[in-house]
PDB file of N, CA and C in Angstrom:
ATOM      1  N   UNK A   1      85.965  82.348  70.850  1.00  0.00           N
ATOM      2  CA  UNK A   1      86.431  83.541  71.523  1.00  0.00           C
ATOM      3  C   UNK A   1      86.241  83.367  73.030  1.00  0.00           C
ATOM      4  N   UNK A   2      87.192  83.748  74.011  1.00  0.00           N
ATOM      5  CA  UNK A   2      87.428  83.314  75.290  1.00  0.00           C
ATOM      6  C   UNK A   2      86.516  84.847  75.498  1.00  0.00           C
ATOM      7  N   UNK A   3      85.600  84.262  76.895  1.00  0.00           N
ATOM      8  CA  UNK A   3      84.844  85.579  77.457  1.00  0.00           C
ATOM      9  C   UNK A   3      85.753  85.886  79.282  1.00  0.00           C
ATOM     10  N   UNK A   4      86.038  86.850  78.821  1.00  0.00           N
ATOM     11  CA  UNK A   4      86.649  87.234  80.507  1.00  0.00           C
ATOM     12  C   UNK A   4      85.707  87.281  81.660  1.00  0.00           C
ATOM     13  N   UNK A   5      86.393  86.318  82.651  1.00  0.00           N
ATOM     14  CA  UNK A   5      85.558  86.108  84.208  1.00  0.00           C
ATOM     15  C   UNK A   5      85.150  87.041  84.966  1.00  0.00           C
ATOM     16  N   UNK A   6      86.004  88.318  84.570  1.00  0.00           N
ATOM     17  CA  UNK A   6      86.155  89.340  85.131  1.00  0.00           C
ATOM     18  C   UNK A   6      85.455  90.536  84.727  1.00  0.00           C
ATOM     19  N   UNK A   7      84.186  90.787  86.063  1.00  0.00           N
ATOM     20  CA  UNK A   7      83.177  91.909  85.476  1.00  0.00           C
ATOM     21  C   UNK A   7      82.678  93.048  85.434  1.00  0.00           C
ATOM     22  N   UNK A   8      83.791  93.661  86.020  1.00  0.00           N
ATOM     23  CA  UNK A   8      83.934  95.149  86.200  1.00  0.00           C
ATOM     24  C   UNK A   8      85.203  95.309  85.338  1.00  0.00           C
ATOM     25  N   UNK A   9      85.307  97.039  84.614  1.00  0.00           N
ATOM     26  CA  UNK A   9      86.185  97.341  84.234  1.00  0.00           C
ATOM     27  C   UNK A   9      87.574  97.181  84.874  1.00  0.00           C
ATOM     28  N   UNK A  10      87.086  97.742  86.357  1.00  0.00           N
ATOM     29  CA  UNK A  10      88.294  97.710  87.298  1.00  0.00           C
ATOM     30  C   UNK A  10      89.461  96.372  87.333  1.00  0.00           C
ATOM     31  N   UNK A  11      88.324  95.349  87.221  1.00  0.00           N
ATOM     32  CA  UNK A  11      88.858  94.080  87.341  1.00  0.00           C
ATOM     33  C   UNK A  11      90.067  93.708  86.278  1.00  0.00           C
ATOM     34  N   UNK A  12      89.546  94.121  85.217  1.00  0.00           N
ATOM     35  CA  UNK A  12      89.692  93.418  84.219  1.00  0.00           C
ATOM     36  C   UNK A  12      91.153  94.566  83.627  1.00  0.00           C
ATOM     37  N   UNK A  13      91.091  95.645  84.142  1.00  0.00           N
ATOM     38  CA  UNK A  13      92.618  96.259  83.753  1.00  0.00           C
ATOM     39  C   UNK A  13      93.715  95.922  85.282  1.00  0.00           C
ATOM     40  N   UNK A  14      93.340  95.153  85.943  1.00  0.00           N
ATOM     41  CA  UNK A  14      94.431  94.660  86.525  1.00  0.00           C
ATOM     42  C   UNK A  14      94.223  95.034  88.256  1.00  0.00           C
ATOM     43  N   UNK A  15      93.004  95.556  88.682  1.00  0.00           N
ATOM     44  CA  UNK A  15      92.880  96.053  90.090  1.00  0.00           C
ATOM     45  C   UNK A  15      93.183  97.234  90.380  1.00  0.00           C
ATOM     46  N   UNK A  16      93.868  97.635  91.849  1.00  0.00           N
ATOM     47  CA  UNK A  16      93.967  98.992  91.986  1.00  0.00           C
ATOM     48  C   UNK A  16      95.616  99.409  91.692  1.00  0.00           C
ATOM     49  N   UNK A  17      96.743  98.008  91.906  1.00  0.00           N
ATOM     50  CA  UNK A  17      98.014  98.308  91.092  1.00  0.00           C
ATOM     51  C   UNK A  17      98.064  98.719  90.176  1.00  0.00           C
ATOM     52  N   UNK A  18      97.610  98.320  89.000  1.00  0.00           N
ATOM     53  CA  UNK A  18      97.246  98.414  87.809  1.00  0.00           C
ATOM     54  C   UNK A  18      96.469 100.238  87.385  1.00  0.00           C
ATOM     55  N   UNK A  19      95.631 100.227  88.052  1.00  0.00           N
ATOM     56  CA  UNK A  19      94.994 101.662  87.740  1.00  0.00           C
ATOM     57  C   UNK A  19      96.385 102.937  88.428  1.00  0.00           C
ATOM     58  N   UNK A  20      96.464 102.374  89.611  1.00  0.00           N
ATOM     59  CA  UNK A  20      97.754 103.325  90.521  1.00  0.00           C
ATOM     60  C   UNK A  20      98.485 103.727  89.156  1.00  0.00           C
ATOM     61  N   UNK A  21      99.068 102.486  88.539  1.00  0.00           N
ATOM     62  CA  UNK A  21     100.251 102.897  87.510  1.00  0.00           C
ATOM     63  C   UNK A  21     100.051 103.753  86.466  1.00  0.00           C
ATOM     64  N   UNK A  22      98.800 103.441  86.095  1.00  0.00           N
ATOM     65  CA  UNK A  22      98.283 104.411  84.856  1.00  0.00           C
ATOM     66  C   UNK A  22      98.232 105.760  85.394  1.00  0.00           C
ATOM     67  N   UNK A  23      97.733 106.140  86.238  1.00  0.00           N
ATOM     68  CA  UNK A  23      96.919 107.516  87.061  1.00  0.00           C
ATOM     69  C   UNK A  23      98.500 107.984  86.999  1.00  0.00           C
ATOM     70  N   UNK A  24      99.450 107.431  87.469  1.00  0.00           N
ATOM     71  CA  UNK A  24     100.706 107.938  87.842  1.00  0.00           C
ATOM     72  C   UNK A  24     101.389 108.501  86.705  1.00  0.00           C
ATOM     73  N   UNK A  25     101.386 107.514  85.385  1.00  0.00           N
ATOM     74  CA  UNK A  25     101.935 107.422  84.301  1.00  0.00           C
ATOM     75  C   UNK A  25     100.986 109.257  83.697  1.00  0.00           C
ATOM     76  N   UNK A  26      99.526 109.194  84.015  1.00  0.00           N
ATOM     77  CA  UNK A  26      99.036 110.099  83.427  1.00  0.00           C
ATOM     78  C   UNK A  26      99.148 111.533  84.118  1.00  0.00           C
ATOM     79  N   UNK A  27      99.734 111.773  85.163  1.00  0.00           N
ATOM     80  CA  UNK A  27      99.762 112.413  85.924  1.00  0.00           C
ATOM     81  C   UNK A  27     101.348 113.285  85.407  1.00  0.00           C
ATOM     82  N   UNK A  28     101.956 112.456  85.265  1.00  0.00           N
ATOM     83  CA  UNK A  28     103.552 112.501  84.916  1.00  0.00           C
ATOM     84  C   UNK A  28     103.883 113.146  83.189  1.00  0.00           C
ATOM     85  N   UNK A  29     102.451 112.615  82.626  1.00  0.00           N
ATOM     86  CA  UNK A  29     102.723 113.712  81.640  1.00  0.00           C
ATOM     87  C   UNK A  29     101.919 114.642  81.303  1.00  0.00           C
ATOM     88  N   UNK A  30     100.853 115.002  82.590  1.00  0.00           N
ATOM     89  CA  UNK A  30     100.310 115.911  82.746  1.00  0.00           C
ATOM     90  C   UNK A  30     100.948 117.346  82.987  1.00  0.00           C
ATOM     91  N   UNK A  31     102.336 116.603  84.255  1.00  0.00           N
ATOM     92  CA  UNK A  31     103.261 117.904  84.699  1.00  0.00           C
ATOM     93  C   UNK A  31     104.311 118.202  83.725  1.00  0.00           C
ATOM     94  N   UNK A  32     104.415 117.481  82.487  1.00  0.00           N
ATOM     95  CA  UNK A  32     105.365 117.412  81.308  1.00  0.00           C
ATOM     96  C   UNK A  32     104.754 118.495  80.346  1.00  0.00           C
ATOM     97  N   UNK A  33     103.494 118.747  80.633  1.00  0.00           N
ATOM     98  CA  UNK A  33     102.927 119.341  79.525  1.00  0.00           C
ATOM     99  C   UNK A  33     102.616 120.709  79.885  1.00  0.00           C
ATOM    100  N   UNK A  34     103.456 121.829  78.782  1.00  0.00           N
ATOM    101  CA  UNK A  34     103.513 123.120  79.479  1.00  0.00           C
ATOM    102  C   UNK A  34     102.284 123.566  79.014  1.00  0.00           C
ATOM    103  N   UNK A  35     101.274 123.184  78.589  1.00  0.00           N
ATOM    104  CA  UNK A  35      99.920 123.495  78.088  1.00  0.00           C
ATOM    105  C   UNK A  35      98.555 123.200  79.581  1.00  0.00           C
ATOM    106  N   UNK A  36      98.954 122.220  80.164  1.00  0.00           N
ATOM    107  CA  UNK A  36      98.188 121.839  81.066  1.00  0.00           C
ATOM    108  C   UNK A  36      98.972 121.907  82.570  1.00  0.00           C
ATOM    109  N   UNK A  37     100.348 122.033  82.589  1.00  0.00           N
ATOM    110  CA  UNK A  37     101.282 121.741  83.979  1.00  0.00           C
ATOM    111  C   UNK A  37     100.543 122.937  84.889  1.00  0.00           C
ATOM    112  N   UNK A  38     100.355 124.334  84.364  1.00  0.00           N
ATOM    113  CA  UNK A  38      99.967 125.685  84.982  1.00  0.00           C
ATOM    114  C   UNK A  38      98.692 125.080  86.611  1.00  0.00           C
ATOM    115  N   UNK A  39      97.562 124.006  85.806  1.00  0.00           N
ATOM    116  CA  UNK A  39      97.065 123.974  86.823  1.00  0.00           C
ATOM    117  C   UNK A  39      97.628 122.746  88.356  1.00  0.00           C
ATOM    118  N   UNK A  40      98.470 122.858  87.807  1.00  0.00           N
ATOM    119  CA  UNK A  40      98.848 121.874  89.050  1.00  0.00           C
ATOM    120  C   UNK A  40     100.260 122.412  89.993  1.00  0.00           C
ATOM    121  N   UNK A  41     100.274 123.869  89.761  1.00  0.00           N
ATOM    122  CA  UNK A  41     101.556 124.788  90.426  1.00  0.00           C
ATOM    123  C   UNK A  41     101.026 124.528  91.840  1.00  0.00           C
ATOM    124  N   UNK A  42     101.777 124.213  93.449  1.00  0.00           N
ATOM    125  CA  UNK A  42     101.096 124.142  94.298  1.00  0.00           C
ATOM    126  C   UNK A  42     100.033 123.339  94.643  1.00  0.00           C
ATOM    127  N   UNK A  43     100.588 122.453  93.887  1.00  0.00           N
ATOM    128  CA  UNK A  43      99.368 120.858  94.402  1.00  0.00           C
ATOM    129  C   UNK A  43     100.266 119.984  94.807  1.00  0.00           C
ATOM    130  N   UNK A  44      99.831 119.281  95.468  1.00  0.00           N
ATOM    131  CA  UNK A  44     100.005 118.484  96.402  1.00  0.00           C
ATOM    132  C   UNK A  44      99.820 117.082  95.295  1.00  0.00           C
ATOM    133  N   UNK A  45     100.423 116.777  94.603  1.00  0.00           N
ATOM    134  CA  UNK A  45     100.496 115.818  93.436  1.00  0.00           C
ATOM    135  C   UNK A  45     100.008 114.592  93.884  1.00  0.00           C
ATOM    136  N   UNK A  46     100.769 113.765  95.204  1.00  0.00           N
ATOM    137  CA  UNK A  46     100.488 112.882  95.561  1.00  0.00           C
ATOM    138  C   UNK A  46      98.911 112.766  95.923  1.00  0.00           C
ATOM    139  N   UNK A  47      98.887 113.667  96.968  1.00  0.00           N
ATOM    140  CA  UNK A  47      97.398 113.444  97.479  1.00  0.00           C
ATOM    141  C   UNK A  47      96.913 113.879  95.928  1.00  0.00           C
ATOM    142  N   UNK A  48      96.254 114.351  95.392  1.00  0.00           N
ATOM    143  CA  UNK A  48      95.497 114.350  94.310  1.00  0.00           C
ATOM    144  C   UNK A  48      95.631 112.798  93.422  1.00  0.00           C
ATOM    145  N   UNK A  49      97.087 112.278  93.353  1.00  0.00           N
ATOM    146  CA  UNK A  49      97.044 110.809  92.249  1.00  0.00           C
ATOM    147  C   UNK A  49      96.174 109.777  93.528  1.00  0.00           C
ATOM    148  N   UNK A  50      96.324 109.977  94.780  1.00  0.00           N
ATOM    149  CA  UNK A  50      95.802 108.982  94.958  1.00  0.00           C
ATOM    150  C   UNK A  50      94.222 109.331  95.390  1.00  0.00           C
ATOM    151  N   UNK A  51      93.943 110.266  95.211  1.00  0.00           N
ATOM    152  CA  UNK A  51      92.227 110.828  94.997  1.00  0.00           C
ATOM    153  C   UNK A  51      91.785 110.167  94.172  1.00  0.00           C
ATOM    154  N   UNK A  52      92.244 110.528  93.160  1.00  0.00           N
ATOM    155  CA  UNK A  52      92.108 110.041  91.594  1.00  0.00           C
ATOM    156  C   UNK A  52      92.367 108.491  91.401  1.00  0.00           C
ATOM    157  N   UNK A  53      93.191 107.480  92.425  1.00  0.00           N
ATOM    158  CA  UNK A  53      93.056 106.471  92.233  1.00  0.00           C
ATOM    159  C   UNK A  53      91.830 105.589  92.858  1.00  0.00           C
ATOM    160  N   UNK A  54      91.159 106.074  93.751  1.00  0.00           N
ATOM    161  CA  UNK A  54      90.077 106.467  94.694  1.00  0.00           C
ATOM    162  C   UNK A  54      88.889 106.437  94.096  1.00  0.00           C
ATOM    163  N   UNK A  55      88.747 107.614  93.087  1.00  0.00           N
ATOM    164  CA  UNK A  55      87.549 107.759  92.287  1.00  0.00           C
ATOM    165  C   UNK A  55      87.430 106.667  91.294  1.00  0.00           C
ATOM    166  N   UNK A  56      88.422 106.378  90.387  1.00  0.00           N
ATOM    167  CA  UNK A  56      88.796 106.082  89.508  1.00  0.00           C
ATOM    168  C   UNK A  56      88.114 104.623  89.337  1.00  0.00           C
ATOM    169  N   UNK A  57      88.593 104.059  90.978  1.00  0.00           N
ATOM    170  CA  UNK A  57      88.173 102.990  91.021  1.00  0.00           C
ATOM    171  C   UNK A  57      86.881 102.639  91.261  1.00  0.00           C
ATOM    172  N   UNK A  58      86.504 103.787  92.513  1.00  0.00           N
ATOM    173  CA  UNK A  58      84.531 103.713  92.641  1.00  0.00           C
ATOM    174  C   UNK A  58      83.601 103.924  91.674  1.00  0.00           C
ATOM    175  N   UNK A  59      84.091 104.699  90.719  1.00  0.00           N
ATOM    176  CA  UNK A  59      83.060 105.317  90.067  1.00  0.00           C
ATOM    177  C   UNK A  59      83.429 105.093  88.303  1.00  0.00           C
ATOM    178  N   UNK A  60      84.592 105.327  87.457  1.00  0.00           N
ATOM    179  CA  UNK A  60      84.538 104.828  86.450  1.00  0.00           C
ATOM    180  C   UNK A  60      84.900 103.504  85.769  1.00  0.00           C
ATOM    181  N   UNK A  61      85.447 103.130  86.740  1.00  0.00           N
ATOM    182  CA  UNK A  61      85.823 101.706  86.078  1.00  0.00           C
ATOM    183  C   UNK A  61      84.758 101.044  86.993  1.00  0.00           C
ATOM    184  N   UNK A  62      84.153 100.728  88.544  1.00  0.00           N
ATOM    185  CA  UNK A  62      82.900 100.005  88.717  1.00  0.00           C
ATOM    186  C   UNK A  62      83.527  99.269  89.818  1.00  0.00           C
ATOM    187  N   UNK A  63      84.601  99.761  90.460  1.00  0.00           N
ATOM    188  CA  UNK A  63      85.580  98.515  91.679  1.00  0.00           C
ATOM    189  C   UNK A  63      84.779  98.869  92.983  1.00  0.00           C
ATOM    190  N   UNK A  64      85.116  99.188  94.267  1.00  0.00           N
ATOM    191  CA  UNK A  64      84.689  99.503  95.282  1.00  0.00           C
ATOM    192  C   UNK A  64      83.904 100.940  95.222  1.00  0.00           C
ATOM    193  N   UNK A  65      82.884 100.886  95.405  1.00  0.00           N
ATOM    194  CA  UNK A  65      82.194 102.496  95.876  1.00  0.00           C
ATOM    195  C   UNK A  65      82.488 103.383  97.418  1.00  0.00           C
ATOM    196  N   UNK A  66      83.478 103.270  97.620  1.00  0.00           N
ATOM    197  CA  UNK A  66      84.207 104.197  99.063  1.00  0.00           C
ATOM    198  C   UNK A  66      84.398 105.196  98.673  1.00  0.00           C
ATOM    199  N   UNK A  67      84.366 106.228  97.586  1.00  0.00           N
ATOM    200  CA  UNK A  67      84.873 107.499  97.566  1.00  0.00           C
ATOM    201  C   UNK A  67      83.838 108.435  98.575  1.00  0.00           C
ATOM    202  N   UNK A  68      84.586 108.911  99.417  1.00  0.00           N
ATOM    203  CA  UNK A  68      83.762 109.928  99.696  1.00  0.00           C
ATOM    204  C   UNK A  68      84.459 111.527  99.663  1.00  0.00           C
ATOM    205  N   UNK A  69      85.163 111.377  98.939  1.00  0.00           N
ATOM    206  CA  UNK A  69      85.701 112.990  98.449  1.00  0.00           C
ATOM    207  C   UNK A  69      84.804 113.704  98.099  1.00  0.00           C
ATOM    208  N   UNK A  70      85.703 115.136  97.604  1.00  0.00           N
ATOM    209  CA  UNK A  70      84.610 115.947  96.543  1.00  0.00           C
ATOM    210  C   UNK A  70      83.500 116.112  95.595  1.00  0.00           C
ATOM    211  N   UNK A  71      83.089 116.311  95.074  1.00  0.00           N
ATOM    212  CA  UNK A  71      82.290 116.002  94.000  1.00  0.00           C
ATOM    213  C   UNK A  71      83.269 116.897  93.056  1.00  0.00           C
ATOM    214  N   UNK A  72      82.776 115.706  91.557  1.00  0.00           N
ATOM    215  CA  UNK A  72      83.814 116.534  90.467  1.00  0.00           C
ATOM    216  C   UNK A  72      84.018 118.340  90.168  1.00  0.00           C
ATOM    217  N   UNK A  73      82.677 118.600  90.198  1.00  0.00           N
ATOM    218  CA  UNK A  73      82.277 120.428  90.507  1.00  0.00           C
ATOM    219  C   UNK A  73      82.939 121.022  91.480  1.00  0.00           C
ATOM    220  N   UNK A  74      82.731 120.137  92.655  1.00  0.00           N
ATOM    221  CA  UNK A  74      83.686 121.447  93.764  1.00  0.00           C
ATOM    222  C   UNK A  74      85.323 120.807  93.804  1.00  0.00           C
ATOM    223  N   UNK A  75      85.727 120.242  93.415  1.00  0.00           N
ATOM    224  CA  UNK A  75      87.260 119.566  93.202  1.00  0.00           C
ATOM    225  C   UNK A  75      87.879 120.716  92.159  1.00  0.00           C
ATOM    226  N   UNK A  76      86.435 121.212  91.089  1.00  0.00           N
ATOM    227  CA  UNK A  76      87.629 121.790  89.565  1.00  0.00           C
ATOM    228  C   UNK A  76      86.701 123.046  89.833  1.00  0.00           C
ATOM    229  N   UNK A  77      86.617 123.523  90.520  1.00  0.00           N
ATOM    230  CA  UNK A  77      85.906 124.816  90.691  1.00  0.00           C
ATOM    231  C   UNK A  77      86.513 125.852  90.471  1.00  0.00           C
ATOM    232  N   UNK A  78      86.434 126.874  90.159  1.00  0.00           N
ATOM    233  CA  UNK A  78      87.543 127.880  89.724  1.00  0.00           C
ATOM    234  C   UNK A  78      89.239 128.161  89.166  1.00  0.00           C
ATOM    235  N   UNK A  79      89.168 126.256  88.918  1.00  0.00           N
ATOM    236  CA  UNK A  79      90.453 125.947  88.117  1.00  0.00           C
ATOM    237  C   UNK A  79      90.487 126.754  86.675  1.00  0.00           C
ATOM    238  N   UNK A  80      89.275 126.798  85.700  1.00  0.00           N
ATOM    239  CA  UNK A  80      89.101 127.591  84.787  1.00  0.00           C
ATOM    240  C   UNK A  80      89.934 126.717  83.591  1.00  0.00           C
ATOM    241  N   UNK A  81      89.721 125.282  83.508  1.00  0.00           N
ATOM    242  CA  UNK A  81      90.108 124.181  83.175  1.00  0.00           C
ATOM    243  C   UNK A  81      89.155 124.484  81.744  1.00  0.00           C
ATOM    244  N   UNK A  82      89.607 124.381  80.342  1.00  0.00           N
ATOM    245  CA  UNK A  82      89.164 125.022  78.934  1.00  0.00           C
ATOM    246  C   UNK A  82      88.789 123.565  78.273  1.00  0.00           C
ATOM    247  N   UNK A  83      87.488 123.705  77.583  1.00  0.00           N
ATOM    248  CA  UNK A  83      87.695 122.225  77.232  1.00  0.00           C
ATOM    249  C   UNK A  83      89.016 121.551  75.942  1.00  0.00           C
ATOM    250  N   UNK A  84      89.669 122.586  75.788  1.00  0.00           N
ATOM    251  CA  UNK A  84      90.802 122.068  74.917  1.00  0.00           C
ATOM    252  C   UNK A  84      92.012 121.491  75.957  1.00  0.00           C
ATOM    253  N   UNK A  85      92.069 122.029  77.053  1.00  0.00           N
ATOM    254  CA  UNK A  85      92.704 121.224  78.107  1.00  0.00           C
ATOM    255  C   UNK A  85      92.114 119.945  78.657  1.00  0.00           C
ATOM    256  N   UNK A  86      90.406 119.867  78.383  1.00  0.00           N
ATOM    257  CA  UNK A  86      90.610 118.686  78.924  1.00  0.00           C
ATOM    258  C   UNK A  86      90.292 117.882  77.963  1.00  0.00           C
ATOM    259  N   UNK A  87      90.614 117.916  76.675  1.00  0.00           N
ATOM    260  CA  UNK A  87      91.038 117.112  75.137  1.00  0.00           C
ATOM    261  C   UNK A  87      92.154 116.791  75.768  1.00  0.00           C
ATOM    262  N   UNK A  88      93.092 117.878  76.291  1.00  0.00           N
ATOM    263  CA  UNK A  88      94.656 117.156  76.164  1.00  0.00           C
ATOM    264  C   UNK A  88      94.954 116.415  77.547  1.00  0.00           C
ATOM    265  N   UNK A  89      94.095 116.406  78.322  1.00  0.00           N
ATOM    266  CA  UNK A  89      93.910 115.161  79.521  1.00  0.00           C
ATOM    267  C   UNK A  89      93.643 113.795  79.191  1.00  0.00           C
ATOM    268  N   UNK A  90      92.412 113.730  78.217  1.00  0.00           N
ATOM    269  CA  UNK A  90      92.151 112.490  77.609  1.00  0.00           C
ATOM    270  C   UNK A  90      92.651 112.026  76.793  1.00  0.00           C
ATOM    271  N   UNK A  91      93.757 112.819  76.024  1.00  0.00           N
ATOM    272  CA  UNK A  91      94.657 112.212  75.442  1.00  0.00           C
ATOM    273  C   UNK A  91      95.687 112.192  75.854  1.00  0.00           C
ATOM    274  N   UNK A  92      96.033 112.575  77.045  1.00  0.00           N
ATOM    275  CA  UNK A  92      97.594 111.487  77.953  1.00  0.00           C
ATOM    276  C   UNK A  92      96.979 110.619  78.785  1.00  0.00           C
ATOM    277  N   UNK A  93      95.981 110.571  79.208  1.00  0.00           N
ATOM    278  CA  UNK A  93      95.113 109.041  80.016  1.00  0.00           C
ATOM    279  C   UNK A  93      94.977 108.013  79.048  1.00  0.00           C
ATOM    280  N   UNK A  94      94.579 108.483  77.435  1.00  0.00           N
ATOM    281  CA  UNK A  94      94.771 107.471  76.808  1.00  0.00           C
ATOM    282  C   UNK A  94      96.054 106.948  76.613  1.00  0.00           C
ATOM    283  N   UNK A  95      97.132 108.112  76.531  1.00  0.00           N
ATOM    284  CA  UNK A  95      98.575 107.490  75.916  1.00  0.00           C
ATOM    285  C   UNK A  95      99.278 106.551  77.372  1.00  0.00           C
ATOM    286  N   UNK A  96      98.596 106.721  78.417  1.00  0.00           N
ATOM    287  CA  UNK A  96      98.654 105.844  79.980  1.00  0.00           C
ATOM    288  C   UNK A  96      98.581 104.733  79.658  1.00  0.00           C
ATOM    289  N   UNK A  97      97.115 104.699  79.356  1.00  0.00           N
ATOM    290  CA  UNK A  97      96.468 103.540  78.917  1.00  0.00           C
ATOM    291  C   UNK A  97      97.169 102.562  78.337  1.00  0.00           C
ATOM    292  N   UNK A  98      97.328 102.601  76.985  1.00  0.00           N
ATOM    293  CA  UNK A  98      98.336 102.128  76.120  1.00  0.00           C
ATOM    294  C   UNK A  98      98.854 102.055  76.656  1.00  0.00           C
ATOM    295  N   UNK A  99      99.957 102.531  77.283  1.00  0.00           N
ATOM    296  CA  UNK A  99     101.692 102.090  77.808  1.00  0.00           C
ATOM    297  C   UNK A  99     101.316 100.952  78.128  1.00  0.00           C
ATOM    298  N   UNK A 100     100.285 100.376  79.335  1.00  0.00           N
ATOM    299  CA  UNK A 100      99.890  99.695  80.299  1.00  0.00           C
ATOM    300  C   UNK A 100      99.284  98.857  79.654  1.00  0.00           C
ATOM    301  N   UNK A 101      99.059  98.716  77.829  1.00  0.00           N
ATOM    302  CA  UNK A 101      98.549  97.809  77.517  1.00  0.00           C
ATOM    303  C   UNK A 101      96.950  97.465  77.428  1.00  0.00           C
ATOM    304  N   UNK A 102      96.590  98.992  77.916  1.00  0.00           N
ATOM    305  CA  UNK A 102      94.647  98.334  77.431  1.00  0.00           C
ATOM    306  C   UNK A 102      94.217  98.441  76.797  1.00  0.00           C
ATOM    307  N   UNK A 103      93.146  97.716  76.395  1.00  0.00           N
ATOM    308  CA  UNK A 103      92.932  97.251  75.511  1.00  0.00           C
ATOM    309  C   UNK A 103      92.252  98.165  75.078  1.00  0.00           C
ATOM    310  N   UNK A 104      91.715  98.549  73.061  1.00  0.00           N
ATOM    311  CA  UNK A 104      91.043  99.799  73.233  1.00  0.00           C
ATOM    312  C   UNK A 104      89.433  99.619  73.389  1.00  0.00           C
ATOM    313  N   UNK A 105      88.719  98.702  73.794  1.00  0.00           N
ATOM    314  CA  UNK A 105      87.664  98.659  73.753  1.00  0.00           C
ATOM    315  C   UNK A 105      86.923  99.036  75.789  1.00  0.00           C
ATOM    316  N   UNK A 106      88.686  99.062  76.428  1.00  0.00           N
ATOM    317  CA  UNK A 106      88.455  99.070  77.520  1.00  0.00           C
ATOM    318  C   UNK A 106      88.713 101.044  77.709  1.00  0.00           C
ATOM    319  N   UNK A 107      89.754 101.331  76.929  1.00  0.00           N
ATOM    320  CA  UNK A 107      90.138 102.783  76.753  1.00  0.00           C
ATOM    321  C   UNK A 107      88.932 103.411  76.251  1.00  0.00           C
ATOM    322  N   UNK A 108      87.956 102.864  75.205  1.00  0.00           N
ATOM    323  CA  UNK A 108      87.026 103.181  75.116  1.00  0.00           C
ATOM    324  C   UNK A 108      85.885 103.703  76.029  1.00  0.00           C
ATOM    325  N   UNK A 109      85.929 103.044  76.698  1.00  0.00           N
ATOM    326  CA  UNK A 109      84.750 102.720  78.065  1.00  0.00           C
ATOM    327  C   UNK A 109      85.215 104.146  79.017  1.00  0.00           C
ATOM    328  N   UNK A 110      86.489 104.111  78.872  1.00  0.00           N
ATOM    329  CA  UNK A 110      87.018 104.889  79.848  1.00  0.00           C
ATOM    330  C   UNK A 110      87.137 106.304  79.505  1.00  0.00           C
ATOM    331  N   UNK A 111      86.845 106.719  78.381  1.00  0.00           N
ATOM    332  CA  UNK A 111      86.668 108.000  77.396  1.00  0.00           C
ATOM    333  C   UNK A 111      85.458 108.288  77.575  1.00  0.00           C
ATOM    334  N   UNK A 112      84.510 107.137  77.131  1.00  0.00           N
ATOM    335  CA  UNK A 112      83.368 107.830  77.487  1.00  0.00           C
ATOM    336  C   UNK A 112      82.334 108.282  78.585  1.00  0.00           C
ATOM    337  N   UNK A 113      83.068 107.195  79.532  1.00  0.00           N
ATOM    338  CA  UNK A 113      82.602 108.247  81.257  1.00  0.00           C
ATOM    339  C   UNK A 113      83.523 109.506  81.393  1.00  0.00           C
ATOM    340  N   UNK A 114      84.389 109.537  80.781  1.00  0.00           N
ATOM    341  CA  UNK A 114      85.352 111.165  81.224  1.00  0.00           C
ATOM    342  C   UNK A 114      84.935 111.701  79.888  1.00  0.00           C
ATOM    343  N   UNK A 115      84.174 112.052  78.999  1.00  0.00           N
ATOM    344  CA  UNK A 115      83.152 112.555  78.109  1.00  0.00           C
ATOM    345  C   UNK A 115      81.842 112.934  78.902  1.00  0.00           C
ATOM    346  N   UNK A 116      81.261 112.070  79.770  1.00  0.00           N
ATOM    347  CA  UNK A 116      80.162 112.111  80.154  1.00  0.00           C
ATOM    348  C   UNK A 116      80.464 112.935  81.642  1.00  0.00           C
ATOM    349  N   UNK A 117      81.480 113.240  82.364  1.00  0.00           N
ATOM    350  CA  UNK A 117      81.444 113.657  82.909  1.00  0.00           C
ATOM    351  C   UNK A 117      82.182 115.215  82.501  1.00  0.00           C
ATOM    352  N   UNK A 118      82.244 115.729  81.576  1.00  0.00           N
ATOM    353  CA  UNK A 118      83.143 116.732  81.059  1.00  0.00           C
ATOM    354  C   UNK A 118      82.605 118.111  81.651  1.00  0.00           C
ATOM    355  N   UNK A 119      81.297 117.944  81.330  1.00  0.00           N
ATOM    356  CA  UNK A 119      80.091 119.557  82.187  1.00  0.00           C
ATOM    357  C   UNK A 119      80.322 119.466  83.355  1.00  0.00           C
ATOM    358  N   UNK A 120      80.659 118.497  84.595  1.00  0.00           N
ATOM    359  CA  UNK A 120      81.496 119.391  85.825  1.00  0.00           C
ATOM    360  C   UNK A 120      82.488 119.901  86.168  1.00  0.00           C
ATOM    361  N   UNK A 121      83.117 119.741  85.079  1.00  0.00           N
ATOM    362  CA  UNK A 121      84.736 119.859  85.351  1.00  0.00           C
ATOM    363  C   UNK A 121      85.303 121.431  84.548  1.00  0.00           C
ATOM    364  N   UNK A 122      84.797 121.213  83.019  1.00  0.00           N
ATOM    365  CA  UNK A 122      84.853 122.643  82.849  1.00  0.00           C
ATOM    366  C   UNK A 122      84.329 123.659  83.108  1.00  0.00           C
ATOM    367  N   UNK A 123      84.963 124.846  83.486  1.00  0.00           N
ATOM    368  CA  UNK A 123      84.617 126.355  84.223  1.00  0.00           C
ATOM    369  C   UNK A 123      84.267 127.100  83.031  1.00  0.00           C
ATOM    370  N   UNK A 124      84.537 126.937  82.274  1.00  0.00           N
ATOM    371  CA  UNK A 124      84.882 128.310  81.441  1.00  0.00           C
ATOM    372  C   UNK A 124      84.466 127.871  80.135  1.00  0.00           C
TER     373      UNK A 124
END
């Protein structure tokens, strides 16, 4: 069995092209989805995908640590974001995922930091 050279998550799904596409891909059927689209009326889509490509990369997958945005709490603060909405987040980041081909042990990894981070994000 071949062991990959590559030792961060970040690395190893393809860099920050690679994450860009997913975030985009997940973003796209975020605004598809009349269950979850409500919180994103009046956002600024772009700047938020590339926040999110930002974090994404410092902090759950393990690439560069430069984020200095928000913290997840004051970013989703009075969004009033239900945790059955953010079931149906992690399951279009996963269906991202997939498109893009990752692998599930890497989709894995990536569920369970957005599991572990779930108590700042929901309000309600």
């Amino acid at each position: 069995m071949l062991r990959s050279t590559k030792s961060t998550l970040y690395e190893r799904l393809g860099g920050e092209q690679a994450i860009a596409a997913v975030i985009t891909e997940f973003y796209n059927r975020m605004m598809q989805d009349d269950r979850v689209n409500h919180h994103f009326v009046g956002v600024n889509i772009e700047a938020l995908r590339r926040s999110q490509i930002t974090y994404f990369m410092s902090y759950a997958l393990g690439g560069s640590p430069q984020y200095e945005g928000s913290t997840l709490r004051q970013a989703h603060a009075g969004l009033n974001i239900t945790s059955e909405e953010y079931e149906i987040a992690i399951k279009h980041l996963n269906s991202a995922l997939r498109k893009f081909h990752v692998g599930l042990s890497e989709i894995a990894k990536i569920e369970a930091f957005l599991r572990s981070v779930k108590p700042h994000i929901i309000n309600r």
